[in-house]
Protein backbone atom coordinates (compact mmCIF):
# COMPACT_ATOMS: atom_id res chain seq x y z
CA UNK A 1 90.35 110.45 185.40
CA UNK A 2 92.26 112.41 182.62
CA UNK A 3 91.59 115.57 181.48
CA UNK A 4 87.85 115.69 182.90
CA UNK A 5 87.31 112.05 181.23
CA UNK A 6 86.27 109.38 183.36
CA UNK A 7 86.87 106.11 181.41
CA UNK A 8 84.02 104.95 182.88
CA UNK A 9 82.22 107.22 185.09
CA UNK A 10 79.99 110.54 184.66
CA UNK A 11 81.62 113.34 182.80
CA UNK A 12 82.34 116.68 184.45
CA UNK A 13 81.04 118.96 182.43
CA UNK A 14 82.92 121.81 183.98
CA UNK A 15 86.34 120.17 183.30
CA UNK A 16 85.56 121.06 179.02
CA UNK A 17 85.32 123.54 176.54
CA UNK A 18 84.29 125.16 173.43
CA UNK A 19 87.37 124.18 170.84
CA UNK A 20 85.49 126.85 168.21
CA UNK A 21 87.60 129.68 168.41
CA UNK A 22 85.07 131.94 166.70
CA UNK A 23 83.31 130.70 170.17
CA UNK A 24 82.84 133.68 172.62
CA UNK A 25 83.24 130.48 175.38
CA UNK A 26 86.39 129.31 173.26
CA UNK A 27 88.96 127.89 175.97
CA UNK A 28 86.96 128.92 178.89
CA UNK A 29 85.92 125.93 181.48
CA UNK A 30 83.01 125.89 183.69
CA UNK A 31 80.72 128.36 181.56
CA UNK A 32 77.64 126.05 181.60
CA UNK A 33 77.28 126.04 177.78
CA UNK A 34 78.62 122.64 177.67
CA UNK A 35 76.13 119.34 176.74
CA UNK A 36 76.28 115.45 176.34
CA UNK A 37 74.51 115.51 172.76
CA UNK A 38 75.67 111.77 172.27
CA UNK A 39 77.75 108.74 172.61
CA UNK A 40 80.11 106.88 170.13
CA UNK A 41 82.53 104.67 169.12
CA UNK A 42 83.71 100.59 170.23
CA UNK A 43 84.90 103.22 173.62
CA UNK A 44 81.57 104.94 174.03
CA UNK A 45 83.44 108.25 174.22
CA UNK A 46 80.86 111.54 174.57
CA UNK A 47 80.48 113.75 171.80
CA UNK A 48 80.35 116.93 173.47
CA UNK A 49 78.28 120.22 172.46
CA UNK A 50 78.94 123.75 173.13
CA UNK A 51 75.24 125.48 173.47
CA UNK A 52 76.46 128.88 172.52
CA UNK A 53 78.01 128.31 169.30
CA UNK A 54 76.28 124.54 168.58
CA UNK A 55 79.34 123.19 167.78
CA UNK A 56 80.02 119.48 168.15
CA UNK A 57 83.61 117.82 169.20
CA UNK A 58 84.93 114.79 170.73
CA UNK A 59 85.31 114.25 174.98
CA UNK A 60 88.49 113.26 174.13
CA UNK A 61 89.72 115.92 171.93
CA UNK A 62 93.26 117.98 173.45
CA UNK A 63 94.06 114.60 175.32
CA UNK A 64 96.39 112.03 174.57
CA UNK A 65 93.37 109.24 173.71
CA UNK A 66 92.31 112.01 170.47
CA UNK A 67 91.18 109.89 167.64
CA UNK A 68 92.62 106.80 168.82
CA UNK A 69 90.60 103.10 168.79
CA UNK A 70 92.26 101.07 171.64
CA UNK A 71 90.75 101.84 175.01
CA UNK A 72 92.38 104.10 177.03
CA UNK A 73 93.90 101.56 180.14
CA UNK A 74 95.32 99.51 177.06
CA UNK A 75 97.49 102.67 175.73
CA UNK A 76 98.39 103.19 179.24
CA UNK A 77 99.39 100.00 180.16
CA UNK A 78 101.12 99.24 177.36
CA UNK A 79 103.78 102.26 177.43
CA UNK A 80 104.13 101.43 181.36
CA UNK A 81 105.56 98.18 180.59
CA UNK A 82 108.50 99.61 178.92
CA UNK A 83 111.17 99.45 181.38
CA UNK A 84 110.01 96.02 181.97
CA UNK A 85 110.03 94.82 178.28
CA UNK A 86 113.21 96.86 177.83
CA UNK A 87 111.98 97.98 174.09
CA UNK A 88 109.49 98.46 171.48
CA UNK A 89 109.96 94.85 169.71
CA UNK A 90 109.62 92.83 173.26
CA UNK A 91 106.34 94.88 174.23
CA UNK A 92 104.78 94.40 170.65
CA UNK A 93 106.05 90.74 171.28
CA UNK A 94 104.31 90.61 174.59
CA UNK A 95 101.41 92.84 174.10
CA UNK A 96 100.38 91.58 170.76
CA UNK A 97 100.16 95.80 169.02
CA UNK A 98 102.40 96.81 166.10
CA UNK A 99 105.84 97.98 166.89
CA UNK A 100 104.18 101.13 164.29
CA UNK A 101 101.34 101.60 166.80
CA UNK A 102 103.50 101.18 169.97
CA UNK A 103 106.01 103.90 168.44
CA UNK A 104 102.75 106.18 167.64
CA UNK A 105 101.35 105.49 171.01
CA UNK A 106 104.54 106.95 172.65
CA UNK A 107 105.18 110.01 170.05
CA UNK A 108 101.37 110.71 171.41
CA UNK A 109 102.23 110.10 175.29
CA UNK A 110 105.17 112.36 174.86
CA UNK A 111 103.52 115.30 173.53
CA UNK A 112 101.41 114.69 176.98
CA UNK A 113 103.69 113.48 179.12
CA UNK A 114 102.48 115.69 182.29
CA UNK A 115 99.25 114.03 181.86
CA UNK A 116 100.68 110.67 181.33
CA UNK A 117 103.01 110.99 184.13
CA UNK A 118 100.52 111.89 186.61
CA UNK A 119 98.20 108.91 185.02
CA UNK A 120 101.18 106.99 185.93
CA UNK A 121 101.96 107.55 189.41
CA UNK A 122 98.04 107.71 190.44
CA UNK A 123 96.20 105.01 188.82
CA UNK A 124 98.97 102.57 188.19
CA UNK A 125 100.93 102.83 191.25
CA UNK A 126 103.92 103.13 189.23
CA UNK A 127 107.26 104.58 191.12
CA UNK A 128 108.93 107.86 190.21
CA UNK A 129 111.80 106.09 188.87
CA UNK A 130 109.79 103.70 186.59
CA UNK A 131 107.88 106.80 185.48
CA UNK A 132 111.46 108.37 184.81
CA UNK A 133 112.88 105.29 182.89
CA UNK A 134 109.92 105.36 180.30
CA UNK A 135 110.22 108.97 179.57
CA UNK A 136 114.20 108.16 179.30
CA UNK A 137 113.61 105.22 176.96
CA UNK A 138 110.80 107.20 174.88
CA UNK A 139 113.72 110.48 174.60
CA UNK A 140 116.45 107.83 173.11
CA UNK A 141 114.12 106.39 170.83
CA UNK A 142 113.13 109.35 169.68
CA UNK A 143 116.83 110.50 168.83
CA UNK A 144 117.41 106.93 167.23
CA UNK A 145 114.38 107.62 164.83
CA UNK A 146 115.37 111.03 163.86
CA UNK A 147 118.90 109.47 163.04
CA UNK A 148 117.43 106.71 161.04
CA UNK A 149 114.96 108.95 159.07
């Protein structure tokens, strides 16, 4: 579970929001004013309503899976195997994605990367030092494409 999201389970309604921040529930969990108004998407992700303000947004919105089409484990997965791989081109090589949507994938993990890193050492059994070696490879390649830009 990330976030409140179970990838495949119930949702915790208490875990969300109101992201309407003309919303007198904006940013406040467990207020009851939350609903399932419907599902959507090749994921099935919940489209979330606030019953205050009637606003709509997505289960996954403020997460690291926002607006992306792969499933969730996939994303995960994926950026795990990069000490393994030992860089972008091997794991597009291996995992059959776009070195572009690898890169993206990891720009979007970083900006996460306490909820990724717990993700990590829970539900993939990964070690602290694997965890640390990703986050080491994802800082150099970040410097490397801020030289080459």
């Amino acid at each position: 579970m990330i976030g409140g999201i179970g990838i495949t389970s119930e949702i915790d309604f208490s875990q969300f929001f109101c992201w309407n921040k003309d919303c007198p529930d904006y940013g406040i969990n467990n207020q009851g004013n939350i609903a399932l108004k419907e599902r959507y998407g090749k994921n099935n992700h919940a489209l979330l309503k606030c019953k205050t303000c009637k606003k709509c947004f997505s289960e996954t919105r403020g997460t690291v899976f926002f607006q992306l089409n792969t499933p969730e484990e996939e994303i995960l997965r994926t950026v795990a195997m990069i000490p393994e791989k030992g860089g972008i081109r091997g794991l597009a090589r291996a995992t059959g994605h776009s070195k572009d949507t690898i890169c993206r994938w990891l720009e979007i993990a970083g900006n996460h990367s306490k909820e990724v890193t717990n993700y990590f050492l829970t539900n993939l059994n990964l070690k602290r030092v694997e965890v640390d070696e990703i986050w080491s490879y994802i800082k150099k390649a970040k410097k490397c494409n801020r030289r080459g830009s």
